[in-house]
C-alpha atoms as a PDB file:
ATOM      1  CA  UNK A   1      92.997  92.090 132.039  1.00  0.00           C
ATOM      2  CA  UNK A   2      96.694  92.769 131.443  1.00  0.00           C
ATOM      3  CA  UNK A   3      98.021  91.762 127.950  1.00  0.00           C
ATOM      4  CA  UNK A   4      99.819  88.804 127.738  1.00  0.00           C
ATOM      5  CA  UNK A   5     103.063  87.465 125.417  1.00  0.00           C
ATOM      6  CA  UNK A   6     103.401  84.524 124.059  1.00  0.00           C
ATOM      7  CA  UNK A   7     106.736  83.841 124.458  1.00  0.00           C
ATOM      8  CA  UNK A   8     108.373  83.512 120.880  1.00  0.00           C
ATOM      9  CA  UNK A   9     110.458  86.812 122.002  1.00  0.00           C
ATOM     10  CA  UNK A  10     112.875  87.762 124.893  1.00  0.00           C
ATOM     11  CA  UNK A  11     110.159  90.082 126.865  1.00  0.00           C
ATOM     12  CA  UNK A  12     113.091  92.935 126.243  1.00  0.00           C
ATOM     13  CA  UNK A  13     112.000  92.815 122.576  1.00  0.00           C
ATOM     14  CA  UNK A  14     108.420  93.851 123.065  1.00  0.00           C
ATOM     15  CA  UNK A  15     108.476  97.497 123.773  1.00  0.00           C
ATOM     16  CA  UNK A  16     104.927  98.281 124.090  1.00  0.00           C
ATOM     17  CA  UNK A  17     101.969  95.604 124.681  1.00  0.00           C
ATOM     18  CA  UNK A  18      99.021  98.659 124.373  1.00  0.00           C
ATOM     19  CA  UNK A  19      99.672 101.208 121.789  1.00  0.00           C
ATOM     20  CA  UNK A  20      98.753 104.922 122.405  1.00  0.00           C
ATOM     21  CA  UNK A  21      95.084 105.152 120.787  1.00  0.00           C
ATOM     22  CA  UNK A  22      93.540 108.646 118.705  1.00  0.00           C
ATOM     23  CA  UNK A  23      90.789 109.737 119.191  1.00  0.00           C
ATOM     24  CA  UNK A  24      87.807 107.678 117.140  1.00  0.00           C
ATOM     25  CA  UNK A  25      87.014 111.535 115.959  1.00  0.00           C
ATOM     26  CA  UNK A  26      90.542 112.262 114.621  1.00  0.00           C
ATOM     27  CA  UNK A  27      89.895 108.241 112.738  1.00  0.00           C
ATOM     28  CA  UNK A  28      86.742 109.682 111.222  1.00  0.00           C
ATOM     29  CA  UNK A  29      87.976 112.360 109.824  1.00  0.00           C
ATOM     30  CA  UNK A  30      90.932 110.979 108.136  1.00  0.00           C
ATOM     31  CA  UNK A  31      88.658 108.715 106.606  1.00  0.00           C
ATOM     32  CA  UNK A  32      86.377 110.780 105.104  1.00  0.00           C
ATOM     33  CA  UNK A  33      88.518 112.595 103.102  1.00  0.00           C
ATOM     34  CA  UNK A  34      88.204 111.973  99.607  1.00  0.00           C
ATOM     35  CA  UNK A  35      91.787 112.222  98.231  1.00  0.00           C
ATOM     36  CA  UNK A  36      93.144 110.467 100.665  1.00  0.00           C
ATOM     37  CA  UNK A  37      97.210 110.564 100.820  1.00  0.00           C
ATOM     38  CA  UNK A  38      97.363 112.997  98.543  1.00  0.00           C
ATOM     39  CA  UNK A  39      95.761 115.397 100.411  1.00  0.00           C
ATOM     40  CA  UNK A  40      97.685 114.311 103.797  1.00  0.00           C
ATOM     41  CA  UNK A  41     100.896 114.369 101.560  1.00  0.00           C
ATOM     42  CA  UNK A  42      99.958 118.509 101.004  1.00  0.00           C
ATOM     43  CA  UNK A  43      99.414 119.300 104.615  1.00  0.00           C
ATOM     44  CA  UNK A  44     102.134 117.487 105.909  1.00  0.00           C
ATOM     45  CA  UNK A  45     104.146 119.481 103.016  1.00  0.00           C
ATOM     46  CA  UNK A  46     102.853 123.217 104.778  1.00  0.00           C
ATOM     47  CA  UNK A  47     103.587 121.490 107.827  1.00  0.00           C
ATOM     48  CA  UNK A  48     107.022 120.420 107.140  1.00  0.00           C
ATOM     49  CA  UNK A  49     106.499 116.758 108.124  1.00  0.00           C
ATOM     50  CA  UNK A  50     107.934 114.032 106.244  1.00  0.00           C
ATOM     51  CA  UNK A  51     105.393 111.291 106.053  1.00  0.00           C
ATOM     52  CA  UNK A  52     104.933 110.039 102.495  1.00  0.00           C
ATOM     53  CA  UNK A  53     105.936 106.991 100.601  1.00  0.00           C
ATOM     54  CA  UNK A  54     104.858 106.904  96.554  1.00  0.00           C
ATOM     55  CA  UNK A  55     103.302 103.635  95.897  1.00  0.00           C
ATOM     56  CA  UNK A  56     106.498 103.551  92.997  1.00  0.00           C
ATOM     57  CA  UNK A  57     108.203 102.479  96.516  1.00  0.00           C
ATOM     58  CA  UNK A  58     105.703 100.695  98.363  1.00  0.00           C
ATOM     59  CA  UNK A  59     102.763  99.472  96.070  1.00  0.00           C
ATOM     60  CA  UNK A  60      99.255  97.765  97.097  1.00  0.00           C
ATOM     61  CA  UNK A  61      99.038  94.235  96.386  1.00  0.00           C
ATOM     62  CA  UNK A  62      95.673  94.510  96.808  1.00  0.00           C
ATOM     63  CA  UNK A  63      94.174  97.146  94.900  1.00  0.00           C
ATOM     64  CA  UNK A  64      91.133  99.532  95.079  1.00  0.00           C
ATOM     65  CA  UNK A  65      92.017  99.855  98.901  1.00  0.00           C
ATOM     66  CA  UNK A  66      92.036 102.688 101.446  1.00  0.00           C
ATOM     67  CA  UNK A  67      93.048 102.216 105.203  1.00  0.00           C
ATOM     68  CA  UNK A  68      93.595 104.514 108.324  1.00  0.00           C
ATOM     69  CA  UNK A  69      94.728 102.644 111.139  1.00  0.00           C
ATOM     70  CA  UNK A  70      97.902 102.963 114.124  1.00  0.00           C
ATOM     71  CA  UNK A  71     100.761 101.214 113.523  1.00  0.00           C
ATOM     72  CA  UNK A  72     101.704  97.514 115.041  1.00  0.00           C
ATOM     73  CA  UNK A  73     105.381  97.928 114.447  1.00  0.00           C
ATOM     74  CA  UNK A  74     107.532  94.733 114.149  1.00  0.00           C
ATOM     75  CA  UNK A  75     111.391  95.124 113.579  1.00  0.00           C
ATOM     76  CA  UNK A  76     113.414  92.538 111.342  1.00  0.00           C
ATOM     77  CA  UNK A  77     117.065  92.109 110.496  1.00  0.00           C
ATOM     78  CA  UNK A  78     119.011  89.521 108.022  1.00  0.00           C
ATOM     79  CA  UNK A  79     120.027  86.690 110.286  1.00  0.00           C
ATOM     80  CA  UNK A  80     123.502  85.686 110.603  1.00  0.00           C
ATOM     81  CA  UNK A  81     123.203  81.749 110.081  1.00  0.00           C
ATOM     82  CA  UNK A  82     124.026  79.153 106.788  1.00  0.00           C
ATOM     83  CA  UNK A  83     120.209  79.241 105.907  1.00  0.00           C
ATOM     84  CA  UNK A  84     120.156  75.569 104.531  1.00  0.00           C
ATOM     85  CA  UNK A  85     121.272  74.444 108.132  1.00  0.00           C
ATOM     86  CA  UNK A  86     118.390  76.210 109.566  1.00  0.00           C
ATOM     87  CA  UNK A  87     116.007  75.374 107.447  1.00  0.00           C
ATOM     88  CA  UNK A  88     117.364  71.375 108.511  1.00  0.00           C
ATOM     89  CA  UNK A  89     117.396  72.148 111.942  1.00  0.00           C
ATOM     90  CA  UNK A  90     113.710  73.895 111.528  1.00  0.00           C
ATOM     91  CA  UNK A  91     114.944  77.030 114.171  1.00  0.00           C
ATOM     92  CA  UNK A  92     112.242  79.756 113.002  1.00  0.00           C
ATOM     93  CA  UNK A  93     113.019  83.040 114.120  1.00  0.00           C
ATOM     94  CA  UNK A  94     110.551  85.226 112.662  1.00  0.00           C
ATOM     95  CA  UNK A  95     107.847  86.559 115.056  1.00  0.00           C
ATOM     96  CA  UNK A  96     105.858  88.972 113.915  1.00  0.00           C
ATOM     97  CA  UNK A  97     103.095  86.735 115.586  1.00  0.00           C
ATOM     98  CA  UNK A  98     103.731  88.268 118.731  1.00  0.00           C
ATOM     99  CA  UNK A  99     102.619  91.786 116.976  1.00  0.00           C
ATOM    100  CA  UNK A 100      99.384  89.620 115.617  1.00  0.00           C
ATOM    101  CA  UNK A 101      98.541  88.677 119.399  1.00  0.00           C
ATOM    102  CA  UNK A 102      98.520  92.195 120.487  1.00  0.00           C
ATOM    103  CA  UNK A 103      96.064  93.857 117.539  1.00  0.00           C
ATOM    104  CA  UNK A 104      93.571  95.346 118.256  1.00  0.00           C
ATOM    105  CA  UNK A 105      90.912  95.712 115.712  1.00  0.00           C
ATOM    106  CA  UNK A 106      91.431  98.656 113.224  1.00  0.00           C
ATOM    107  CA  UNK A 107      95.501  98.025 113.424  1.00  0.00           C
ATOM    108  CA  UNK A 108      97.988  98.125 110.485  1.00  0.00           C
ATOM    109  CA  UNK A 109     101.050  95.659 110.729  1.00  0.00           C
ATOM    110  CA  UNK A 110     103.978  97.690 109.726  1.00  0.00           C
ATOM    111  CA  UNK A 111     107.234  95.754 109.154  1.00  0.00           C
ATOM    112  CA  UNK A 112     110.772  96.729 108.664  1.00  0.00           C
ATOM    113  CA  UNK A 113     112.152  93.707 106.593  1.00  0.00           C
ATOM    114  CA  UNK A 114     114.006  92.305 104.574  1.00  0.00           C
ATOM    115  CA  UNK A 115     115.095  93.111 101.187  1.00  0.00           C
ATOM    116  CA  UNK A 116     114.223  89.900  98.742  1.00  0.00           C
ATOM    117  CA  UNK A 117     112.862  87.994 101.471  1.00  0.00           C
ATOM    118  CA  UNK A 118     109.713  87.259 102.643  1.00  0.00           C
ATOM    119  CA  UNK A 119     108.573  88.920 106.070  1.00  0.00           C
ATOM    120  CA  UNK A 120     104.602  88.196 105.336  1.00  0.00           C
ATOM    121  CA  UNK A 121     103.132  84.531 104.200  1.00  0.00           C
ATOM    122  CA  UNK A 122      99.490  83.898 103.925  1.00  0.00           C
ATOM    123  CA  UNK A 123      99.288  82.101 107.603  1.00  0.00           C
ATOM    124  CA  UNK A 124     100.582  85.265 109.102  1.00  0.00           C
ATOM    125  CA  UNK A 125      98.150  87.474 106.900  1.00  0.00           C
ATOM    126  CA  UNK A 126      95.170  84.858 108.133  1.00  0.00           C
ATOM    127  CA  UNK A 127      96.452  85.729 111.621  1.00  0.00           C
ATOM    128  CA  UNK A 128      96.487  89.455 110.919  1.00  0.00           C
ATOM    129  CA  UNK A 129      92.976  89.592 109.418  1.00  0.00           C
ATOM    130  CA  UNK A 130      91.720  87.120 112.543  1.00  0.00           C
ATOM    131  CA  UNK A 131      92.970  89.291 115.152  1.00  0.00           C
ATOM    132  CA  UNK A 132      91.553  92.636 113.728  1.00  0.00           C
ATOM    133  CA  UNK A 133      94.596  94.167 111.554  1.00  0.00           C
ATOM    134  CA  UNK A 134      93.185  95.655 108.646  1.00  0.00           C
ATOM    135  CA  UNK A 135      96.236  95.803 106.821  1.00  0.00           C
ATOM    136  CA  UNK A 136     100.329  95.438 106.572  1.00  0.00           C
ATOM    137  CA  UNK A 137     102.625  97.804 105.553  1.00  0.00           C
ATOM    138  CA  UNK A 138     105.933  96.072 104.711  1.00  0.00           C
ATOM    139  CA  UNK A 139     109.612  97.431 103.721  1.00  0.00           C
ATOM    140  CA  UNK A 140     110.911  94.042 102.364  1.00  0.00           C
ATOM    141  CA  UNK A 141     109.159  91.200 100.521  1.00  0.00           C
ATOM    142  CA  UNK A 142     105.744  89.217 101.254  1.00  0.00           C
ATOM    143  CA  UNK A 143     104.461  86.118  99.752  1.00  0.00           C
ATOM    144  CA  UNK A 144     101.009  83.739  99.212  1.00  0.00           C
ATOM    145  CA  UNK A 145      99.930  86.933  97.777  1.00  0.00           C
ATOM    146  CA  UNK A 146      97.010  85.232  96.613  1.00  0.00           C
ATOM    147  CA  UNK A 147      95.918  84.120  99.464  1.00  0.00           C
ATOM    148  CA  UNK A 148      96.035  87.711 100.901  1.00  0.00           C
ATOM    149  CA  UNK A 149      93.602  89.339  98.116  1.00  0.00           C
ATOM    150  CA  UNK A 150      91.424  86.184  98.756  1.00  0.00           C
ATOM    151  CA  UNK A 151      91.148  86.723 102.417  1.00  0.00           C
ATOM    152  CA  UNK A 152      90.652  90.698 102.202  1.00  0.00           C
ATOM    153  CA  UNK A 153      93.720  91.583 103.782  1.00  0.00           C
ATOM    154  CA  UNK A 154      95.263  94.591 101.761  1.00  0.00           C
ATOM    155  CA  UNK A 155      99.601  95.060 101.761  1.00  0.00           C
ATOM    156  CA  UNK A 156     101.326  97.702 100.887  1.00  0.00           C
ATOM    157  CA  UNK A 157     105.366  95.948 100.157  1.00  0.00           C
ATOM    158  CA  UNK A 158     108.294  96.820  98.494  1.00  0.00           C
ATOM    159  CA  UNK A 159     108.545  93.504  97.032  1.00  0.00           C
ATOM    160  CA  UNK A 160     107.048  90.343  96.488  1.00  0.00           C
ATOM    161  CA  UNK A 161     109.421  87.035  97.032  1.00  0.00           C
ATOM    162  CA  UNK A 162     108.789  83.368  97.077  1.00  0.00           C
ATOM    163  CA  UNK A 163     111.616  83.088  99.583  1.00  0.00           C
ATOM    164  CA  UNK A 164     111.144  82.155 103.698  1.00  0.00           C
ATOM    165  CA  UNK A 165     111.686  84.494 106.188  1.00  0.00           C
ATOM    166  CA  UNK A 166     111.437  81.718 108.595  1.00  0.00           C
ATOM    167  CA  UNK A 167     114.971  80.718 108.157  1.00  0.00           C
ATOM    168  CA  UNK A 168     116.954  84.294 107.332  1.00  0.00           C
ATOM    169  CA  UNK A 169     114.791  86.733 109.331  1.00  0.00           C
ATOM    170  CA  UNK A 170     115.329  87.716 113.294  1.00  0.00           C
ATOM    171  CA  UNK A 171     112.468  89.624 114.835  1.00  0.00           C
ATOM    172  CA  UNK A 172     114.309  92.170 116.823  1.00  0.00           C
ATOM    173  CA  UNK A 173     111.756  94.204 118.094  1.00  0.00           C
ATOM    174  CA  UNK A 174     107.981  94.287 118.449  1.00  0.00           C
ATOM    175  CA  UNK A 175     106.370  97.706 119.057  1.00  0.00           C
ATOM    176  CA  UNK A 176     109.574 100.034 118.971  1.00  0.00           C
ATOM    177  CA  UNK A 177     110.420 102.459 116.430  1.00  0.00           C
ATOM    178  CA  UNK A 178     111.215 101.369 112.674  1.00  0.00           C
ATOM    179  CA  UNK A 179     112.571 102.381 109.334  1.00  0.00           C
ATOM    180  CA  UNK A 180     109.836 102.309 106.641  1.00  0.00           C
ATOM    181  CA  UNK A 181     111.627 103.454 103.144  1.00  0.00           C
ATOM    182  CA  UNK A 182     113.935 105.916 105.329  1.00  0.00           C
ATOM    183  CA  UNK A 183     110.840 107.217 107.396  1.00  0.00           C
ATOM    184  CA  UNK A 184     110.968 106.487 111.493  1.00  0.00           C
ATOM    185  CA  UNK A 185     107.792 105.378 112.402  1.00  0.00           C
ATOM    186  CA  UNK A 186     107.007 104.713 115.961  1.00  0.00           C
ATOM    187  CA  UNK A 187     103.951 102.179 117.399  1.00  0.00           C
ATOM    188  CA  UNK A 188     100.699 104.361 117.666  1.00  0.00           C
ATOM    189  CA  UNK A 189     101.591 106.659 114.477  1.00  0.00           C
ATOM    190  CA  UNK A 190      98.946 106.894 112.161  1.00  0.00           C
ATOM    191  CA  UNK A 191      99.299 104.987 108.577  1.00  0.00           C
ATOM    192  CA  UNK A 192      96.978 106.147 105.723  1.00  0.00           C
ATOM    193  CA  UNK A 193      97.191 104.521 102.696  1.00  0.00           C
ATOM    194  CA  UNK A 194      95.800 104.212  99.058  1.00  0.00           C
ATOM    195  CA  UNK A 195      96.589 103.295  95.441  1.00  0.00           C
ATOM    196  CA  UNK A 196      98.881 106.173  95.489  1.00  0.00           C
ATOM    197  CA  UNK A 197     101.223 105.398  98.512  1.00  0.00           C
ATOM    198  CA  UNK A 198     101.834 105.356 102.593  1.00  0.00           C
ATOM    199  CA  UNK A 199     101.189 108.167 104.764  1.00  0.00           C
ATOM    200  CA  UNK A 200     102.650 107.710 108.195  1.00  0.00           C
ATOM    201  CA  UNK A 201     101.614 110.731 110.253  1.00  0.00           C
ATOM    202  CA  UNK A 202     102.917 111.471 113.683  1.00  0.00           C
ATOM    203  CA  UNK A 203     100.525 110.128 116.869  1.00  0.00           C
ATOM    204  CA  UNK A 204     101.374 113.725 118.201  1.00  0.00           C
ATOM    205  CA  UNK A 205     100.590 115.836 115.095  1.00  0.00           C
ATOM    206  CA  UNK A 206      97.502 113.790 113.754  1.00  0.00           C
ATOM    207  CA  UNK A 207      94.918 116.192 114.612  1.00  0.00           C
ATOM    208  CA  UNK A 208      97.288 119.038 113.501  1.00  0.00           C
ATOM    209  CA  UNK A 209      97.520 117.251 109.722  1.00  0.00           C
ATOM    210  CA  UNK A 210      93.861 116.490 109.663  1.00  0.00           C
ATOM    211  CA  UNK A 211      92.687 119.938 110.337  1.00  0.00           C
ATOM    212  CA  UNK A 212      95.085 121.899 107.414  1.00  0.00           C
ATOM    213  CA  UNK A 213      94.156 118.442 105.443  1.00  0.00           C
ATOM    214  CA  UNK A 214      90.130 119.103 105.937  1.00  0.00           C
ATOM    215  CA  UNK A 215      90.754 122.724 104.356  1.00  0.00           C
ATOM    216  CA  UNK A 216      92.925 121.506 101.999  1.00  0.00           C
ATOM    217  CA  UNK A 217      89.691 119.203 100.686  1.00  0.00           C
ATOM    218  CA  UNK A 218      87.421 121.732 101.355  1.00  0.00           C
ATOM    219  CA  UNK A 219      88.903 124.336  99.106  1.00  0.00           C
ATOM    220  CA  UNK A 220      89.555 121.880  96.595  1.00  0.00           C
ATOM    221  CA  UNK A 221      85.791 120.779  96.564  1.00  0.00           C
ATOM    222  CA  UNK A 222      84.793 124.331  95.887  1.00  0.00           C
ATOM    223  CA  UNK A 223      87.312 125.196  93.192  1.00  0.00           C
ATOM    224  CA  UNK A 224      85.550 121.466  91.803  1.00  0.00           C
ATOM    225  CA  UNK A 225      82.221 122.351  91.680  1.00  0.00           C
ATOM    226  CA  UNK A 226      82.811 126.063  90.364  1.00  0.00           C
ATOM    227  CA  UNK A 227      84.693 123.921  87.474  1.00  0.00           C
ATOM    228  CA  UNK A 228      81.470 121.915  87.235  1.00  0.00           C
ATOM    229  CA  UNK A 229      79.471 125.213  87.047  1.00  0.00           C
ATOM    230  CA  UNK A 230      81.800 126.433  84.310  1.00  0.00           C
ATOM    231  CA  UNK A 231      83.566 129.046  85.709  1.00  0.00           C
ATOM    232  CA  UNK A 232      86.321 130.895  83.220  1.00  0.00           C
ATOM    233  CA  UNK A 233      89.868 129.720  83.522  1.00  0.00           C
ATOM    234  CA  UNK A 234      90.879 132.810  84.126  1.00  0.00           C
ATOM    235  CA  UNK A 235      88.604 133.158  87.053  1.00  0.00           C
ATOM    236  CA  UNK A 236      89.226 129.875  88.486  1.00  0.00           C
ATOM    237  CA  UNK A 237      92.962 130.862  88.630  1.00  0.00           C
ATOM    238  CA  UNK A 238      92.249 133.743  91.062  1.00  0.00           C
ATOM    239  CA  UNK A 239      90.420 131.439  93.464  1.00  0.00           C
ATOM    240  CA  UNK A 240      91.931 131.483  97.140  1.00  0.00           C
ATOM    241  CA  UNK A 241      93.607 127.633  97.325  1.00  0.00           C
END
């Protein structure tokens, strides 16, 4: 059955209503690695890709959390309006719930916001986590972030702000390319993330990352365990990398 809208958008802002799936094999492997973006942040160095945000830029709210997921893109912009006669007149432009009505399980929310302002409440995180998302990147501010740790849904944001969206946000664009922390990232990329930051790799060079990432972790577990086995420092500096 054909997706369907729900009508808080112009149809012209909702680029894509399927995003372009990987493989579940190219998923899998991404997720086992061990050192998660750090070691997708070294292949994507040999590869010449720039993917990586430090969690200095974008830290976890929720901690102790790994994801690898596609990215649900939603597109904000200031809005051009005297916010208190807005908020009087009660005209909410935000809607990033058309983006919640397309997940699919396994999706990441990834938002181009808002500096200062809040592009993420608890509702819409309850929304995320009920439609499948299983987390939200976001480049601008979130709030209720209690209520997101108590509901499981991990967020990765630049800030964290007690003021509405609802009144100084415009949605612009569901499912089109954004701006994440000077990164384009386009719906169907793949976002990895971790304590240490936000990998966004390429839908069309995901399986070339994950293979140089795989013997990235594989050398690295054998230079480990030769450590373990206490190998001479000089000898462990003449093993291949």
């Amino acid at each position: 059955m054909p997706r369907q809208t729900l009508g808080k958008l112009p149809s012209e802002s909702i680029r894509l209503l399927e995003l372009p799936r990987l493989a579940p094999e190219i998923l899998e492997g991404y997720r086992a690695l061990v050192d998660l973006t750090g070691t997708i942040s070294d292949a994507c160095d040999q590869l010449g890709i720039v993917a990586v945000i430090p969690a200095q830029v974008l830290p976890p709210v929720n901690t102790g959390k790994r994801v690898v997921g596609p990215a649900l893109t939603v597109r904000n912009i200031a809005r051009d309006v005297q916010i208190h006669k807005a908020a009087q007149d009660g005209v909410n432009t935000q809607g990033e719930t058309e983006a919640h009505n397309l997940a699919q399980p396994g999706d990441v929310l990834v938002v181009q916001g808002v500096a200062g302002v809040s592009s993420m409440g608890g509702v819409s995180a309850s929304i995320g986590k009920r439609q499948g998302e299983i987390a939200a990147v976001v480049d601008g501010a979130v709030r209720d972030i209690d209520h997101s740790r108590s509901i499981g849904y991990p967020i990765w944001s630049a800030g964290v702000s007690p003021i509405t969206g609802k009144w100084r946000i415009e949605t612009v664009a569901i499912n089109g390319p954004v701006q994440i922390a000077s990164i384009e990232v386009k719906p169907g990329d793949l976002v990895v993330a971790d304590e240490c930051g936000v990998c966004f790799v390429p839908f069309a060079r995901a399986a070339e990352v994950l293979a140089i990432a795989q013997r990235l972790a594989a050398s690295e577990k054998a230079r480990l365990e030769k450590l373990d086995a206490g190998i001479a420092l000089a000898e462990y500096l003449k093993l291949p990398r």
